[in-house]
N, C-alpha and C. Protein backbone atom coordinates (compact mmCIF):
# COMPACT_ATOMS: atom_id res chain seq x y z
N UNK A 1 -51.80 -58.33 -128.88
CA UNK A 1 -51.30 -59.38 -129.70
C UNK A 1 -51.72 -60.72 -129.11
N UNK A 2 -52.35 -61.73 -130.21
CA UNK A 2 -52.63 -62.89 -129.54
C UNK A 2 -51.89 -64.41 -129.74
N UNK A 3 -51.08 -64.86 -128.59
CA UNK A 3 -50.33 -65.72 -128.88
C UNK A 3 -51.07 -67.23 -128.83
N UNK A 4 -50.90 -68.36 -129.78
CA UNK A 4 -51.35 -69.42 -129.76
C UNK A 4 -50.65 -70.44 -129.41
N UNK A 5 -50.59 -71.26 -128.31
CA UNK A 5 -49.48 -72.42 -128.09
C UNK A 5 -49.93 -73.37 -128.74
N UNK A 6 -49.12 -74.45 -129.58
CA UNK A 6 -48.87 -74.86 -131.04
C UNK A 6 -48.39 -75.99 -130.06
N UNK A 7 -48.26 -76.35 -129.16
CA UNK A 7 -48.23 -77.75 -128.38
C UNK A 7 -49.00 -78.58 -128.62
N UNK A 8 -48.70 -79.81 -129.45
CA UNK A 8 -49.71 -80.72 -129.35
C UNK A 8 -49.80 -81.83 -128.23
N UNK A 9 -51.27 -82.28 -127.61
CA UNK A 9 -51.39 -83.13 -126.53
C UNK A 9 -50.45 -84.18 -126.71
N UNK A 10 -50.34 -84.24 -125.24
CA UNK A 10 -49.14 -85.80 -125.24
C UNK A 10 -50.60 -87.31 -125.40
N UNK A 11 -50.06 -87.58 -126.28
CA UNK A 11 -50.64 -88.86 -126.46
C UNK A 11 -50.76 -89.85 -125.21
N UNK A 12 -51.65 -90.37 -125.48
CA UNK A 12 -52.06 -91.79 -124.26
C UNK A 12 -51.27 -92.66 -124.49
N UNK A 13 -50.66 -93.49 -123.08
CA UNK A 13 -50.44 -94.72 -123.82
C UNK A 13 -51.89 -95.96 -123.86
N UNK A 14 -51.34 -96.98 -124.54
CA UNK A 14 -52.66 -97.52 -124.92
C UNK A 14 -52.55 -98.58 -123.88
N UNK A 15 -53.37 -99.09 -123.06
CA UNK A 15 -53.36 -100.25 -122.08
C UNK A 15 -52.95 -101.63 -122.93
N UNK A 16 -52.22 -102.51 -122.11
CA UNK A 16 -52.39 -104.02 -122.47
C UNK A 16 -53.78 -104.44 -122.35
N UNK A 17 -54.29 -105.01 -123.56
CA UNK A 17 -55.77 -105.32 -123.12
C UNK A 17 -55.72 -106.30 -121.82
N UNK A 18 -54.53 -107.12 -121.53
CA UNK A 18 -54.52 -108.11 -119.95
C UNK A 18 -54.57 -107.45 -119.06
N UNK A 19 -53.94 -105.93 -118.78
CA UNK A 19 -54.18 -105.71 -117.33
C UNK A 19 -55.24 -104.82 -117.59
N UNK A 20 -55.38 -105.27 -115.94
CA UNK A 20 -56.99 -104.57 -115.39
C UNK A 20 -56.24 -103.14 -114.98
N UNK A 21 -57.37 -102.39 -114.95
CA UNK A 21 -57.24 -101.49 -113.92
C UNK A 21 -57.37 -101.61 -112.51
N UNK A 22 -56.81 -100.65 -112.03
CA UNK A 22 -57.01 -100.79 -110.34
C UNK A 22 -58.09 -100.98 -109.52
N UNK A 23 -59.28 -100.62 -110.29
CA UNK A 23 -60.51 -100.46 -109.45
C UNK A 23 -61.29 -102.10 -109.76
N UNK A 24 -60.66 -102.67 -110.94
CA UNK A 24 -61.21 -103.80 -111.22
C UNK A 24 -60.17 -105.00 -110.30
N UNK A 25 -59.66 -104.50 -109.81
CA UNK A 25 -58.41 -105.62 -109.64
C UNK A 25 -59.21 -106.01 -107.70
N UNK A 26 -58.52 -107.45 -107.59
CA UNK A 26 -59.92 -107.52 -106.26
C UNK A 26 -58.81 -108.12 -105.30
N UNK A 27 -58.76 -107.70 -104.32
CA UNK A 27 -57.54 -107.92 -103.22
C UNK A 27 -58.43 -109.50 -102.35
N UNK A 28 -57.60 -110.39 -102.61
CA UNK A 28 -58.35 -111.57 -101.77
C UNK A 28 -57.80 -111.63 -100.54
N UNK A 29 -56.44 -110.61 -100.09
CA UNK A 29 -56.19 -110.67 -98.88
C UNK A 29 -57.31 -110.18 -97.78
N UNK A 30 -58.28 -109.44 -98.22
CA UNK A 30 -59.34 -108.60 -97.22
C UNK A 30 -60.71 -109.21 -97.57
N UNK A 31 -60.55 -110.62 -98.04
CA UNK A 31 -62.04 -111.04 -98.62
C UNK A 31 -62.64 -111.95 -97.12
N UNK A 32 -63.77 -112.05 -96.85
CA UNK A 32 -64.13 -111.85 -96.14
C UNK A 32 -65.09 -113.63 -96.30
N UNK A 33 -65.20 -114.57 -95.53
CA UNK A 33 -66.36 -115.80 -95.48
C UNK A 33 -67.65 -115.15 -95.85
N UNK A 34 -68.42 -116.07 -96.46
CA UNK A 34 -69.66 -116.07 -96.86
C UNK A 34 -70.51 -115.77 -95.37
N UNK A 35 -70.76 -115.52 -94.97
CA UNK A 35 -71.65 -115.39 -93.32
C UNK A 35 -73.17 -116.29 -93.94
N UNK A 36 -73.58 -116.33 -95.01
CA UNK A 36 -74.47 -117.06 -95.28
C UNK A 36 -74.52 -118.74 -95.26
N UNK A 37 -73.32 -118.60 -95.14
CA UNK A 37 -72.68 -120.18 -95.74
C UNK A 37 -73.26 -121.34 -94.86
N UNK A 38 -73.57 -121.09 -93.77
CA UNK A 38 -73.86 -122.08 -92.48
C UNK A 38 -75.31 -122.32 -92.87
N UNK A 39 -75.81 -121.50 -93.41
CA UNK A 39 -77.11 -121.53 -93.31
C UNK A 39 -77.86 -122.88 -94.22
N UNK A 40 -76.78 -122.92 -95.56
CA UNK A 40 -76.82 -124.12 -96.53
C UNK A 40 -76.28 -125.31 -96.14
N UNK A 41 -76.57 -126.08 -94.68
CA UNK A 41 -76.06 -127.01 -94.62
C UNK A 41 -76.37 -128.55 -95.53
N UNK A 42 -77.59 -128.41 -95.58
CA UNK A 42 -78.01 -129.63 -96.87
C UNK A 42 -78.02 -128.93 -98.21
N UNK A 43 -77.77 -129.61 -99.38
CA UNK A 43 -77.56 -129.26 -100.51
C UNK A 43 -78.65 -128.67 -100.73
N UNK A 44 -78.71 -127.63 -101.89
CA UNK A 44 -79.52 -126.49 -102.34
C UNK A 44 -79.96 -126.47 -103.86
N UNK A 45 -80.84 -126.79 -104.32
CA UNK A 45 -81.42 -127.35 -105.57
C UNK A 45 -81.96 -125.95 -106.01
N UNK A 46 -81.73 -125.18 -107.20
CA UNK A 46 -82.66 -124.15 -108.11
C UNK A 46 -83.36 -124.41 -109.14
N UNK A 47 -84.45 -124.26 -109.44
CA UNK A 47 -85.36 -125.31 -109.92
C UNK A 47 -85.92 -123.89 -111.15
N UNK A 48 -85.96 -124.31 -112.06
CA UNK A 48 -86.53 -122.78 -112.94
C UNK A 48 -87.85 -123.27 -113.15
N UNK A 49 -89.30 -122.72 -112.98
CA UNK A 49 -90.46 -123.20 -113.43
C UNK A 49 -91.20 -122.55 -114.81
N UNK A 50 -91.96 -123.46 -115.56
CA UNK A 50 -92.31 -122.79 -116.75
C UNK A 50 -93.05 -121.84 -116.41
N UNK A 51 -93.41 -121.15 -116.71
CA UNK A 51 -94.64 -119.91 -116.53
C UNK A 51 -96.07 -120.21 -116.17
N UNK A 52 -96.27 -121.41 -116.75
CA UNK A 52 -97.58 -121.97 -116.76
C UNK A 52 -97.73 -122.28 -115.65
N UNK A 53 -97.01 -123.28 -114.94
CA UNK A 53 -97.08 -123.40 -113.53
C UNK A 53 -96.08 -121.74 -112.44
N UNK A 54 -95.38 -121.30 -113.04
CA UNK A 54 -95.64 -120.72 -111.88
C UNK A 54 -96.42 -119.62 -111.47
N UNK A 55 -97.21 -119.38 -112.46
CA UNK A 55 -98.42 -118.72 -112.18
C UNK A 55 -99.47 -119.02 -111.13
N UNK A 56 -99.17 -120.20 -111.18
CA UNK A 56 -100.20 -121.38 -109.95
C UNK A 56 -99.81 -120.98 -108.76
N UNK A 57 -98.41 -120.99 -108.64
CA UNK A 57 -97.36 -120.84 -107.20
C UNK A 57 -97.20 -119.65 -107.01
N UNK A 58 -97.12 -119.03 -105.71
CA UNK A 58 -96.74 -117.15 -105.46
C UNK A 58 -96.29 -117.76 -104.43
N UNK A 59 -95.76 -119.13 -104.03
CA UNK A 59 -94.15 -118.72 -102.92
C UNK A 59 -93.96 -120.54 -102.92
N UNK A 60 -92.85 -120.44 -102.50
CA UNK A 60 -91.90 -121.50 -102.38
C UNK A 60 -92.03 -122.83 -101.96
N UNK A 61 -93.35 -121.99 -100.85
CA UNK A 61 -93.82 -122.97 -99.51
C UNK A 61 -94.76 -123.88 -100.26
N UNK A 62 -95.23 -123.23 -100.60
CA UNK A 62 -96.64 -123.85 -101.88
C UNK A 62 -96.14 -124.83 -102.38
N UNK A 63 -95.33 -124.38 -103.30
CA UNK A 63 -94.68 -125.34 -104.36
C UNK A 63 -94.22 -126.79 -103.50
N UNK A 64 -93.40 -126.38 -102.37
CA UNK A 64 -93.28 -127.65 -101.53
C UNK A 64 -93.82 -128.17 -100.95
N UNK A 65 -95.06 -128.12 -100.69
CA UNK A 65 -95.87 -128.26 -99.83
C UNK A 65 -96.70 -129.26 -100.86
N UNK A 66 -96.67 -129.09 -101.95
CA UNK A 66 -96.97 -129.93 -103.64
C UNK A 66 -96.24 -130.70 -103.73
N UNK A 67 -95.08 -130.59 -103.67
CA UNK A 67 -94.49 -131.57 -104.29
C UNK A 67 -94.27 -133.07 -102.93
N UNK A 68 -94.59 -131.93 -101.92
CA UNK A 68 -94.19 -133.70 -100.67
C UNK A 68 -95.65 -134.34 -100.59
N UNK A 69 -96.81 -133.45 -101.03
CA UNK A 69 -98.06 -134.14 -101.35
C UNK A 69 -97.64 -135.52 -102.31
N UNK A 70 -97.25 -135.34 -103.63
CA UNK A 70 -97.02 -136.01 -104.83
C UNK A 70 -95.64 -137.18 -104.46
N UNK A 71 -94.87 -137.11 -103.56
CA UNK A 71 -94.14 -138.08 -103.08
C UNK A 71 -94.84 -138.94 -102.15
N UNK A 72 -95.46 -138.43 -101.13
CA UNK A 72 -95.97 -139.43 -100.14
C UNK A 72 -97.74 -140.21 -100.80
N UNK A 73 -98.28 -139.55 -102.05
CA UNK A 73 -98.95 -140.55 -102.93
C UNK A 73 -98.49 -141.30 -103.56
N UNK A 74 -97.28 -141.15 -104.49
CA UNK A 74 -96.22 -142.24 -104.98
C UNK A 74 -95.92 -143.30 -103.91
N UNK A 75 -95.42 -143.31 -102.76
CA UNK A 75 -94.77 -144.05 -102.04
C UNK A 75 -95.70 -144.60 -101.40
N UNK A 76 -97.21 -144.14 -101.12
CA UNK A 76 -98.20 -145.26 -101.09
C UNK A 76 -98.74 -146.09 -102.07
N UNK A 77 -98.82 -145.38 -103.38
CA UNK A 77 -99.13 -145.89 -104.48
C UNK A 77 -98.11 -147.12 -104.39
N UNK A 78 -96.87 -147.32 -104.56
CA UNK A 78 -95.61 -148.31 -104.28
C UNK A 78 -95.95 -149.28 -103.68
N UNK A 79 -96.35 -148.94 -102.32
CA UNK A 79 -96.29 -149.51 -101.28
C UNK A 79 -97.20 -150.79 -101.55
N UNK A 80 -98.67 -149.76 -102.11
CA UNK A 80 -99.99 -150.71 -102.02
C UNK A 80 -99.56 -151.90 -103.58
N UNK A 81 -99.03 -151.71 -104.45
CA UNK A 81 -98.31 -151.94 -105.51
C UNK A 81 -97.54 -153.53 -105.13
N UNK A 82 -96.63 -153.31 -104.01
CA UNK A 82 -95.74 -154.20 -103.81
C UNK A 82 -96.89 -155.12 -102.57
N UNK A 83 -98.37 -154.62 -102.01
CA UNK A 83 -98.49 -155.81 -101.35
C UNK A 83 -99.49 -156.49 -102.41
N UNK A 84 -99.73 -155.91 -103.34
CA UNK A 84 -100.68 -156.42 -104.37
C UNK A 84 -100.25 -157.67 -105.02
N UNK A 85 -98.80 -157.72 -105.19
CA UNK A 85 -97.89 -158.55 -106.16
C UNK A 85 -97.48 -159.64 -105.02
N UNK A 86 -97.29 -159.67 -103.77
CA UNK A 86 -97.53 -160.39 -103.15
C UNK A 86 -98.73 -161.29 -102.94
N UNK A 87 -98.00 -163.36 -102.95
CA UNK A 87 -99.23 -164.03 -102.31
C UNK A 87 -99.64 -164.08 -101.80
């Protein structure tokens, strides 16, 4: 003879969509300093480049190494500028 249990599942309850679950929930008592943090002592600029140029550039150094070219021609350009305008 075959018996069938006619129990239906206990329903879920449904979460508050506000609480998190446990695994999402983040304990700031055990959070830990940046160890990187010292390393940023002067401010830190992220610069996004178009494609066009950074195709030109394959590292960082480059790029800066360009751009303090293009300041220290400006600031002679200036320079020679301001003794020009002088009598």
């Amino acid at each position: 003879m075959i018996t069938y249990n006619m129990n239906k599942t206990a329903e879920r309850k449904r979460r508050d969509p506000d609480d998190l679950r446990s695994e999402y929930e983040f304990d700031h008592s055990r959070a830990k300093p940046n160890r990187f943090a010292s390393r940023m002592t002067r401010p830190v600029v992220a610069v996004v480049l178009d494609s066009d140029v950074a195709a030109v550039f394959d590292s960082s150094a480059k790029v800066n190494a360009q751009l303090r070219a293009a300041i220290t021609a400006r600031k002679k350009r200036q320079l020679l500028a301001r003794r020009a305008r002088k009598p």
